[in-house]
Protein backbone atom coordinates (compact mmCIF):
# COMPACT_ATOMS: atom_id res chain seq x y z
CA UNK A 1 28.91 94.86 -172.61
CA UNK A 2 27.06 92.65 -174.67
CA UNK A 3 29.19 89.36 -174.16
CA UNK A 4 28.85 90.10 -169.94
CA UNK A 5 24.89 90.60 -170.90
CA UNK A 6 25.15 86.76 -172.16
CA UNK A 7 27.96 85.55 -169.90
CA UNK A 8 27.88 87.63 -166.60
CA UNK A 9 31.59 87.75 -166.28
CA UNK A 10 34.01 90.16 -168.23
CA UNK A 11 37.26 88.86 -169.75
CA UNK A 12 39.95 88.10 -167.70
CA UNK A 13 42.06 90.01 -170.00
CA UNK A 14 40.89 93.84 -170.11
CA UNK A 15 42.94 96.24 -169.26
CA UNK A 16 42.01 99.46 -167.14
CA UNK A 17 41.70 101.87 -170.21
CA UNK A 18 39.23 98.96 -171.71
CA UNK A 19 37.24 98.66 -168.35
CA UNK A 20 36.54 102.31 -168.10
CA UNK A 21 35.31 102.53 -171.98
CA UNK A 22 33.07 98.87 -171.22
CA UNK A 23 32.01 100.97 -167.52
CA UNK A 24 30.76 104.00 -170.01
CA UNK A 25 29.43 101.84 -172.80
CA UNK A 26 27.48 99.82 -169.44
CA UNK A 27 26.37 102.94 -168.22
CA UNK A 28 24.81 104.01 -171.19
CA UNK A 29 23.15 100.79 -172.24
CA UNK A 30 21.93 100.57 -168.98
CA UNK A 31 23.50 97.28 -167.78
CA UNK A 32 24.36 97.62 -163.85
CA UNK A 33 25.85 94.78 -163.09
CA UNK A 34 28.16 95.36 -165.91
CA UNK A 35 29.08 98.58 -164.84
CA UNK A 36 29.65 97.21 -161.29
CA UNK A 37 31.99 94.13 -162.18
CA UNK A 38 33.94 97.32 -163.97
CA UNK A 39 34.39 98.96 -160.97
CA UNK A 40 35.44 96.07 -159.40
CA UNK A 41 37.76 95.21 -161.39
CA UNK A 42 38.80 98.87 -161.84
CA UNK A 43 38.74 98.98 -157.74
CA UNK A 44 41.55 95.35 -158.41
CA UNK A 45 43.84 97.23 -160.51
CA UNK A 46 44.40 99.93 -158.39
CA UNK A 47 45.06 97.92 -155.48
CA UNK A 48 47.35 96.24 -157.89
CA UNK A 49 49.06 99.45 -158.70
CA UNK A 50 48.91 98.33 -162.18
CA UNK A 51 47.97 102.06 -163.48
CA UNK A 52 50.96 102.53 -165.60
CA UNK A 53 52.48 105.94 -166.71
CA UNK A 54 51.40 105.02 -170.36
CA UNK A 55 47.95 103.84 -169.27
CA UNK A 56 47.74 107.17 -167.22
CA UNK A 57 48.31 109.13 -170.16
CA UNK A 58 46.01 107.34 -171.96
CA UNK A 59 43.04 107.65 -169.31
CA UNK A 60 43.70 111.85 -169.42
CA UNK A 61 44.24 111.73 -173.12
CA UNK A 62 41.18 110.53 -174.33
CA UNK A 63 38.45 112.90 -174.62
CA UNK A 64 35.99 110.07 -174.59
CA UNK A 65 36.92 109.74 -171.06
CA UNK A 66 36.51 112.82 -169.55
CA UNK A 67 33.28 112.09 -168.38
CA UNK A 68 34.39 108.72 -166.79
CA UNK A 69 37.79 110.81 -164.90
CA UNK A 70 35.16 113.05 -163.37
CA UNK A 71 32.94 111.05 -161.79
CA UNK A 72 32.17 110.53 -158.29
CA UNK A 73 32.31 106.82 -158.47
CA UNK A 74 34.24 106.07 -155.73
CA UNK A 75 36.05 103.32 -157.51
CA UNK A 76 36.71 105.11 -160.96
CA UNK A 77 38.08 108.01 -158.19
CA UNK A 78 40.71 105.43 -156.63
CA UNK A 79 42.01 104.41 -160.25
CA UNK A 80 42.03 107.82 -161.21
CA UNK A 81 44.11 108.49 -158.07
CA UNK A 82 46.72 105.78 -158.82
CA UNK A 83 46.80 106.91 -162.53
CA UNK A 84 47.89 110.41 -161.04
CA UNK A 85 50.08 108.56 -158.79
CA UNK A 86 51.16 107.04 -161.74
CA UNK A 87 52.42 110.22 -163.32
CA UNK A 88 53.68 111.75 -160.27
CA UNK A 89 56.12 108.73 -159.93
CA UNK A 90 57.17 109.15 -163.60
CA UNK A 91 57.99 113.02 -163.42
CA UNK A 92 59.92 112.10 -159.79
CA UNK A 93 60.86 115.85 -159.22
CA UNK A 94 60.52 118.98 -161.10
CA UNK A 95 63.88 119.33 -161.31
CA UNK A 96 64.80 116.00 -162.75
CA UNK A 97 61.75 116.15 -165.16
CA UNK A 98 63.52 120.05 -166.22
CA UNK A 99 66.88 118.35 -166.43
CA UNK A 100 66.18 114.98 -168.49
CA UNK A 101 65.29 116.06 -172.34
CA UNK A 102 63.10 112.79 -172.44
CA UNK A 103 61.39 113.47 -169.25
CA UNK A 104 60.50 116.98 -170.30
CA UNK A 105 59.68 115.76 -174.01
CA UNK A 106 57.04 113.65 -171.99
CA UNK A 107 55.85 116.48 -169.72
CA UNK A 108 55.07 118.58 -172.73
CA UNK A 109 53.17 115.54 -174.37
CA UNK A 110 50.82 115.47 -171.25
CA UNK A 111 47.64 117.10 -172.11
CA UNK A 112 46.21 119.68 -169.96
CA UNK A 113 43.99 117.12 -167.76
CA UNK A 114 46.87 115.67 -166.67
CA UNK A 115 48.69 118.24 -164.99
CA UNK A 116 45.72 120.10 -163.77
């Protein structure tokens, strides 16, 4: 937050699970254009269909983010929506995900947020 404060850009490099903590960090400082470029690029990487299964598990996981998965922003909502895509693709049917050890092994990792 505090290098966009100086620079008005964010890195080229963050990653979705970064952008939502900088977009919560942003909000709480204060800083909207921060928080905007976030959801921006947040708004990018779900067009991009970048939201990976591990970064989806990451986004429920984190209890920091609950806050940030609930919102009505509408682009936190679209990431959060691929991210669910995200796992949907991953456990392709429930009886593959039954069938496959690893598949269930990952199923049972998922916590509650994710399959709710």
């Amino acid at each position: 937050v505090l290098r966009y404060m100086y620079s008005q850009q964010l890195p080229s490099s963050m990653q979705p699970l970064q952008l939502l903590r900088v977009r919560m960090q942003a909000q709480y400082l204060l800083c909207p254009g921060c928080e905007a470029a976030c959801n921006e690029a947040l708004a990018e990487a779900a067009a991009s269909s970048s939201a990976s299964f591990d970064t989806a598990c990451n986004v429920f996981s984190d209890p920091s983010l609950s806050d940030v998965v609930e919102t009505t922003d509408d682009s936190v909502k679209v990431f959060v929506g691929a991210c669910r895509a995200a796992l949907v693709k991953h456990f392709a049917g429930t009886l593959c995900t039954r069938a496959s050890p690893k598949l269930r092994g990952d199923f049972y990792a998922l916590p509650l947020a994710c399959v709710m």
